[in-house]
C-alpha atoms as a PDB file:
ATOM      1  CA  UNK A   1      26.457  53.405  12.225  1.00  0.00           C
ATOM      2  CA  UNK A   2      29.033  56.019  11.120  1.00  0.00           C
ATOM      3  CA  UNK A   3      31.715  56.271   8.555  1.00  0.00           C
ATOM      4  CA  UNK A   4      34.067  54.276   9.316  1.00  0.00           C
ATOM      5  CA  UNK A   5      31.632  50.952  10.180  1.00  0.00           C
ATOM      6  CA  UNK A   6      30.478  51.915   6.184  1.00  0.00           C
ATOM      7  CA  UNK A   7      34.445  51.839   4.942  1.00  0.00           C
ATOM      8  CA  UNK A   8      34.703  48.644   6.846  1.00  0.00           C
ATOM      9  CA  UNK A   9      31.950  47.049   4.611  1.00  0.00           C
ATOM     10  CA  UNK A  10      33.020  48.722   1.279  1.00  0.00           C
ATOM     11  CA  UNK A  11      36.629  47.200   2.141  1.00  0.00           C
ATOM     12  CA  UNK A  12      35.395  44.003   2.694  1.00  0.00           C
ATOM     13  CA  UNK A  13      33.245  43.797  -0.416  1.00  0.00           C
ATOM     14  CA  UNK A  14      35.310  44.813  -2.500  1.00  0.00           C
ATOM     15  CA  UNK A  15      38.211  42.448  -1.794  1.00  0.00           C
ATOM     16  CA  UNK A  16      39.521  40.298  -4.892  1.00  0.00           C
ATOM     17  CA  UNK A  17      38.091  36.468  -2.764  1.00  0.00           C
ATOM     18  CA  UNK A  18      40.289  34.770  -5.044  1.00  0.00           C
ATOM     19  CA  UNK A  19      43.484  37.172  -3.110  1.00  0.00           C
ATOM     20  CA  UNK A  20      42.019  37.736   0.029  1.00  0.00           C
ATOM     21  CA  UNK A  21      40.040  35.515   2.461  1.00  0.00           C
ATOM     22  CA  UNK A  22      38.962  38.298   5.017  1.00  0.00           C
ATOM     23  CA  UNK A  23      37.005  37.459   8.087  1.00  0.00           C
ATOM     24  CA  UNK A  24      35.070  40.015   9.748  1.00  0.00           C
ATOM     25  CA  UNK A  25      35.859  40.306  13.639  1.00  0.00           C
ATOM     26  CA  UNK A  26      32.779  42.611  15.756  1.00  0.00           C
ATOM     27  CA  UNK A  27      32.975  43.557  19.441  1.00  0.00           C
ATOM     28  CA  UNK A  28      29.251  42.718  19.047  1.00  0.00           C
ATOM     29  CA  UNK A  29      27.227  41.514  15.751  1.00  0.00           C
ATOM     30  CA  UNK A  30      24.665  44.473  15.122  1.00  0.00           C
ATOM     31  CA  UNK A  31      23.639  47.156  12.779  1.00  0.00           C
ATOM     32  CA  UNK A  32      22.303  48.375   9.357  1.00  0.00           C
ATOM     33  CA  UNK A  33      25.201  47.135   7.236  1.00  0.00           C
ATOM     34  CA  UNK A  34      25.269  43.590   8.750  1.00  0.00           C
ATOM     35  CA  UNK A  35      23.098  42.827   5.535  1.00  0.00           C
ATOM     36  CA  UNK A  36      25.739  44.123   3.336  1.00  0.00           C
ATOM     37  CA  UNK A  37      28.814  41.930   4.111  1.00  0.00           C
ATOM     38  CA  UNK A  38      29.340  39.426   1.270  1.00  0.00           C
ATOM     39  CA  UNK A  39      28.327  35.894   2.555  1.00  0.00           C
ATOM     40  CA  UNK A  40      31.297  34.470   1.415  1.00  0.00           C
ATOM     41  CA  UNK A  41      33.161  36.443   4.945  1.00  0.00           C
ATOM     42  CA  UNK A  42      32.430  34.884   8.093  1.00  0.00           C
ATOM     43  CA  UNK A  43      31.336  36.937  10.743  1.00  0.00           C
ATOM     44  CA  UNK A  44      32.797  36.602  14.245  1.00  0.00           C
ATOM     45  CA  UNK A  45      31.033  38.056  17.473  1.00  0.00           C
ATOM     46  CA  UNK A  46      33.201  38.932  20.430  1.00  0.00           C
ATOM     47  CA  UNK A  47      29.958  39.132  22.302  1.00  0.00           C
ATOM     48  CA  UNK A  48      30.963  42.721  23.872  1.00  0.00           C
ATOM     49  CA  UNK A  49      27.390  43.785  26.093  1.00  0.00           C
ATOM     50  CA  UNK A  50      28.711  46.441  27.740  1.00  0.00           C
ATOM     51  CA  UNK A  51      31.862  48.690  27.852  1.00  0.00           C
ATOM     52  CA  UNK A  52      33.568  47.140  31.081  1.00  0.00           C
ATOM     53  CA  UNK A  53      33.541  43.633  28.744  1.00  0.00           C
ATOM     54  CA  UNK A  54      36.507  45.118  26.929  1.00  0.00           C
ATOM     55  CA  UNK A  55      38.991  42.714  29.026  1.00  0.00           C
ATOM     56  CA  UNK A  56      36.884  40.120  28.110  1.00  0.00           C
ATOM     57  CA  UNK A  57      37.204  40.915  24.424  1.00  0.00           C
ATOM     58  CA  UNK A  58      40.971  41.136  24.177  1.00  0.00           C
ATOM     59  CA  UNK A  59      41.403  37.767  25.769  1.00  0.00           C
ATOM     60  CA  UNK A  60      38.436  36.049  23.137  1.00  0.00           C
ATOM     61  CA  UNK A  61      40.298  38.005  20.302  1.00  0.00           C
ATOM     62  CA  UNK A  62      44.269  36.726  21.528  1.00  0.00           C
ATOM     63  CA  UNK A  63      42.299  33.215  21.296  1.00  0.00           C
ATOM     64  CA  UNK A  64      41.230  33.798  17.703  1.00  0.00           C
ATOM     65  CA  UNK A  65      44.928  35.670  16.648  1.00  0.00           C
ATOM     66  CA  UNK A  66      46.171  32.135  18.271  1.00  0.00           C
ATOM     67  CA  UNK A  67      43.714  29.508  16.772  1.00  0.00           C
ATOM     68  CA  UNK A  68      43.487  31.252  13.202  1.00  0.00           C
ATOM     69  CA  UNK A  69      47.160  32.586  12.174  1.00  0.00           C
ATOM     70  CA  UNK A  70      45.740  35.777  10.264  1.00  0.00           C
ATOM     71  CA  UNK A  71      48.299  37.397   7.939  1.00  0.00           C
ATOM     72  CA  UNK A  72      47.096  41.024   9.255  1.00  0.00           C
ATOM     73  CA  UNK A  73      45.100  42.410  11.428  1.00  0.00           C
ATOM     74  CA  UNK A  74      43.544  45.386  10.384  1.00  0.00           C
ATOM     75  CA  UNK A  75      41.190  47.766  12.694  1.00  0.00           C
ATOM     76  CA  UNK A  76      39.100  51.156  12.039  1.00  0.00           C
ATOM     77  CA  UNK A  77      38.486  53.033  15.286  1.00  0.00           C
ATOM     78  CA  UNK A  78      39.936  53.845  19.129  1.00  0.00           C
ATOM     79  CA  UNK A  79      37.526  50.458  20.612  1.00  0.00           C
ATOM     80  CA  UNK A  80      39.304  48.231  18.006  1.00  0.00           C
ATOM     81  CA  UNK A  81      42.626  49.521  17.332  1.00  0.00           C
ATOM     82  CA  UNK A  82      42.882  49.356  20.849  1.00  0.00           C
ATOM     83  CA  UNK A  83      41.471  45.582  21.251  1.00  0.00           C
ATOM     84  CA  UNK A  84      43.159  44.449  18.178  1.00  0.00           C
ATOM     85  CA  UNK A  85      46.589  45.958  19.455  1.00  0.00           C
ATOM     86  CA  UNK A  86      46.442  44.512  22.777  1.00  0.00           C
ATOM     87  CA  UNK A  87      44.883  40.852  21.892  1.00  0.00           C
ATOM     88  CA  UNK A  88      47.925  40.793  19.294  1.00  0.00           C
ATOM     89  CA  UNK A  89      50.124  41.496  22.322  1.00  0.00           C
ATOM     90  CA  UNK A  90      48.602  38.830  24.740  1.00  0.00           C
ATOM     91  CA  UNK A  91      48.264  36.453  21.764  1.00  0.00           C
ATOM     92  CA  UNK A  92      52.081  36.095  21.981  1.00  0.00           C
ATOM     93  CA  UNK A  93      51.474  35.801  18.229  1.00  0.00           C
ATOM     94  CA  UNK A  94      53.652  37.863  15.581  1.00  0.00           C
ATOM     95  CA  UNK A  95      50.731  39.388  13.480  1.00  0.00           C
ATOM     96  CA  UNK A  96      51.075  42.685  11.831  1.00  0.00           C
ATOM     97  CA  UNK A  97      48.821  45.223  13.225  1.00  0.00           C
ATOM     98  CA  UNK A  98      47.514  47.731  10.817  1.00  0.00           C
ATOM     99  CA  UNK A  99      45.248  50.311  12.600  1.00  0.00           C
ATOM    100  CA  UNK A 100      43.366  53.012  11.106  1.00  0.00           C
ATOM    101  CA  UNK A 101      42.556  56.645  12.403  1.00  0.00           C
ATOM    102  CA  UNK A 102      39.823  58.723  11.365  1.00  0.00           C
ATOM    103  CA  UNK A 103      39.620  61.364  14.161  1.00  0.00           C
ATOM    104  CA  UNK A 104      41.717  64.262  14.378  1.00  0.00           C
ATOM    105  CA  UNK A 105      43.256  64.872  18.095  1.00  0.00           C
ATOM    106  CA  UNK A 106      40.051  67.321  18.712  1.00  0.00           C
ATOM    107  CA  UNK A 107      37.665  64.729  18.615  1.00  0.00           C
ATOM    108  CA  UNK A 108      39.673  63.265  21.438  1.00  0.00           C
ATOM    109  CA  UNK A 109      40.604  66.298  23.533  1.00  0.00           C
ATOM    110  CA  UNK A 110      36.894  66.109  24.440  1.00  0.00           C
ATOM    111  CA  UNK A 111      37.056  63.038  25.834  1.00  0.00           C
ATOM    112  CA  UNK A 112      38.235  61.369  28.679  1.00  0.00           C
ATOM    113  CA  UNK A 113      41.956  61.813  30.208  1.00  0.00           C
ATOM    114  CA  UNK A 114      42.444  57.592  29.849  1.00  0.00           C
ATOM    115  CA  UNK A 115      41.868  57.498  26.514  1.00  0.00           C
ATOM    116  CA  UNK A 116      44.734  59.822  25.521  1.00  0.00           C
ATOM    117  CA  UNK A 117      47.157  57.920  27.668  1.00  0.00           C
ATOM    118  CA  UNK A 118      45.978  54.722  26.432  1.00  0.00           C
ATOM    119  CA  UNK A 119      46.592  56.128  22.551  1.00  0.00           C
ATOM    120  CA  UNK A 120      49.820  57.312  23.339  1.00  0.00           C
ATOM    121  CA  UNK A 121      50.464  53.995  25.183  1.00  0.00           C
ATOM    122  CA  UNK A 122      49.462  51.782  22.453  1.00  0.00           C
ATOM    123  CA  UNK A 123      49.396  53.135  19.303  1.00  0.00           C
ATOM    124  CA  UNK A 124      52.786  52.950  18.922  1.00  0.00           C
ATOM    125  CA  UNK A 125      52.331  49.470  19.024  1.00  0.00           C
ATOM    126  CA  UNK A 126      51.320  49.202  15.701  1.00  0.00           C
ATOM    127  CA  UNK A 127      52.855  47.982  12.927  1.00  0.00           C
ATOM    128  CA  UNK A 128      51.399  50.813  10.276  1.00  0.00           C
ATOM    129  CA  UNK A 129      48.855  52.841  10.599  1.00  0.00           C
ATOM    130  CA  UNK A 130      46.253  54.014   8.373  1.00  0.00           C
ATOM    131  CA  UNK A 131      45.483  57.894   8.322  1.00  0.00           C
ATOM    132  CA  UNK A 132      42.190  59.182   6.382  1.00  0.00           C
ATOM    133  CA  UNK A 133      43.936  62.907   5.991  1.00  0.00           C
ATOM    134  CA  UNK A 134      47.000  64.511   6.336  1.00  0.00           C
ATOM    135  CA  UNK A 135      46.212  66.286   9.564  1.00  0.00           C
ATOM    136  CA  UNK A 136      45.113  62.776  10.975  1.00  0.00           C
ATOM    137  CA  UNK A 137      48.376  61.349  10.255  1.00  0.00           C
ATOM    138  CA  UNK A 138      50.137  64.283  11.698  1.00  0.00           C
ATOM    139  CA  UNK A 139      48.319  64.450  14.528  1.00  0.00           C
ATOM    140  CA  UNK A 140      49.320  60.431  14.960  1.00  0.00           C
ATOM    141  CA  UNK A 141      52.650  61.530  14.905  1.00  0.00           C
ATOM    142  CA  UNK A 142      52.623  64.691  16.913  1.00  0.00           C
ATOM    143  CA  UNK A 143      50.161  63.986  19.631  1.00  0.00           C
ATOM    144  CA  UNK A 144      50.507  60.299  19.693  1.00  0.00           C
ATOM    145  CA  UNK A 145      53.979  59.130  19.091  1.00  0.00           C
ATOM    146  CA  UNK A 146      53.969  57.013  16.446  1.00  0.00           C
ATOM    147  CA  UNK A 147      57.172  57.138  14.050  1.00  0.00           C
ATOM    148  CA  UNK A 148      56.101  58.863  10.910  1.00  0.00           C
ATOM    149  CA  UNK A 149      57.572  55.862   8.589  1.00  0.00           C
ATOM    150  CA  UNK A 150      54.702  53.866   9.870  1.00  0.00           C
ATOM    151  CA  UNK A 151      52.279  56.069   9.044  1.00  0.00           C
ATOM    152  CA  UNK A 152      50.160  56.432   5.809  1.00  0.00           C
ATOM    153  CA  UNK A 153      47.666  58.459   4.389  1.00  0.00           C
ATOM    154  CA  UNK A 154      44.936  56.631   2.483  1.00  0.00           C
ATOM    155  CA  UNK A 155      41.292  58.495   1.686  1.00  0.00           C
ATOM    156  CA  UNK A 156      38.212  56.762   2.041  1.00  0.00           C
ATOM    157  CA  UNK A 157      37.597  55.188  -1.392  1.00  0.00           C
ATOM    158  CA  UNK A 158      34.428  56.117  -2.635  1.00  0.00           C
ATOM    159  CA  UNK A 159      32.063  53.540  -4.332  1.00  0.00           C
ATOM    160  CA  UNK A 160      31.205  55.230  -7.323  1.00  0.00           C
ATOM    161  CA  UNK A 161      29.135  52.511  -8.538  1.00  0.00           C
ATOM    162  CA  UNK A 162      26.240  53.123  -5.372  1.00  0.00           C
ATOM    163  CA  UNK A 163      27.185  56.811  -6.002  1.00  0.00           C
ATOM    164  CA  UNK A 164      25.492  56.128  -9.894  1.00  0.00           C
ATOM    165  CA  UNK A 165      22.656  53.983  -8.422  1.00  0.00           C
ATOM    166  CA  UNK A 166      21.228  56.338  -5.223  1.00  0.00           C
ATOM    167  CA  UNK A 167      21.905  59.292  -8.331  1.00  0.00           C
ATOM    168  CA  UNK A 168      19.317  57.053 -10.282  1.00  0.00           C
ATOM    169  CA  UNK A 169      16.405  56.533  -7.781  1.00  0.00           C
ATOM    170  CA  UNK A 170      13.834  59.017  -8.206  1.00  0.00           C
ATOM    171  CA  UNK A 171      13.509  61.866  -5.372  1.00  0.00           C
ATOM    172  CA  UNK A 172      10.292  62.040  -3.644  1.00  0.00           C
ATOM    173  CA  UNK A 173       7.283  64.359  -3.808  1.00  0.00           C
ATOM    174  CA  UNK A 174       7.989  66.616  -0.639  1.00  0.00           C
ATOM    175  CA  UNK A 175       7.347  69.722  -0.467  1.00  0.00           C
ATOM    176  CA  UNK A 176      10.381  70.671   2.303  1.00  0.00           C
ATOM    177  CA  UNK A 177      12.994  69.645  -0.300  1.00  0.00           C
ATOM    178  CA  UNK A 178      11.765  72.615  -2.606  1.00  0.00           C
ATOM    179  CA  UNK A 179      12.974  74.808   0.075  1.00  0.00           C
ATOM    180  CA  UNK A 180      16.452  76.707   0.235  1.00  0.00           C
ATOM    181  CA  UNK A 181      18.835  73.850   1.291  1.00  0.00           C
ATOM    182  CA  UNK A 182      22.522  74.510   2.060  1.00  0.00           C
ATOM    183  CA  UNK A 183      24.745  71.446   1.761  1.00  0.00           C
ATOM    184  CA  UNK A 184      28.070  70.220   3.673  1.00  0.00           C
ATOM    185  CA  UNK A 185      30.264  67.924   3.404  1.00  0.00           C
ATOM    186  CA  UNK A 186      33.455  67.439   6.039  1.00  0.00           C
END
């Protein structure tokens, strides 16, 4: 469970229901904050088992895009943006795509040759795109192609409210936290 799985949840839950009836779309149901999602959204499992499934997954999710209608389709993440833009393609449905990028081009530099070419393949695709920095959203435009006017930068929101509780909770009797500690956050 990272970040972005966490924004997905915070999103989600704090939707207005009587605005927005979101519905919750997961390569595969599983994980820590699968507690957390209000039980008013339904939950929809793509049934992904292994990578090579991904195929699989774009055809279920074109189904869904075709049976359901959605108003928008919004993704966090390279698995999803990249199964939510291609499903929307094979749907032959004309739902907006909203992806959003967390990862600066570093992060994917690393990784393997196929994924860049499938970014700068499909990305462009989109109808907006979501950027958590400004460096993000230039790098979506720089390294990826996509026209600047669709891009936007939007910070994580911060729930200040579980900020105020975890503040509240006492902090345990351990010794190692009496130690010098240095802190980060990125």
């Amino acid at each position: 469970m990272g970040g972005a799985q966490r924004l997905l949840v915070d999103l989600v839950k704090g939707m207005d229901p009587s605005q927005v009836r979101p519905t919750l779309i997961l390569s595969r149901k599983m994980g820590e904050l699968l507690n957390q999602i209000p039980a008013e959204c339904p939950v929809i499992d793509l049934g992904r088992r292994r990578t090579a499934d991904f195929p699989a997954l774009v055809y279920r999710l074109a189904g869904l895009i075709r049976r359901e209608r959605p108003d928008v389709l919004y993704s966090v993440m390279f698995h999803s943006n990249s199964l939510a833009l291609a499903a929307a393609r094979l749907s032959g449905v004309r739902v907006p795509v909203v992806i959003s990028e967390h990862n600066s081009i570093q992060h994917y530099e690393r990784g393997p040759r196929w994924v860049r070419w499938l970014m700068r393949a499909i990305y462009p695709l989109a109808t907006r795109c979501v950027a958590v920095s400004k460096g993000v959203g230039e790098d979506l435009v720089n390294h990826w192609g996509l026209d600047p006017a669709k891009v936007a930068v939007i910070h994580n929101p911060i729930d200040l409210s579980r900020i105020r509780r975890l503040a509240s909770e006492s902090v345990p009797d351990d010794p190692r936290l009496y130690r010098p500690v240095i802190v980060s956050a990125g």
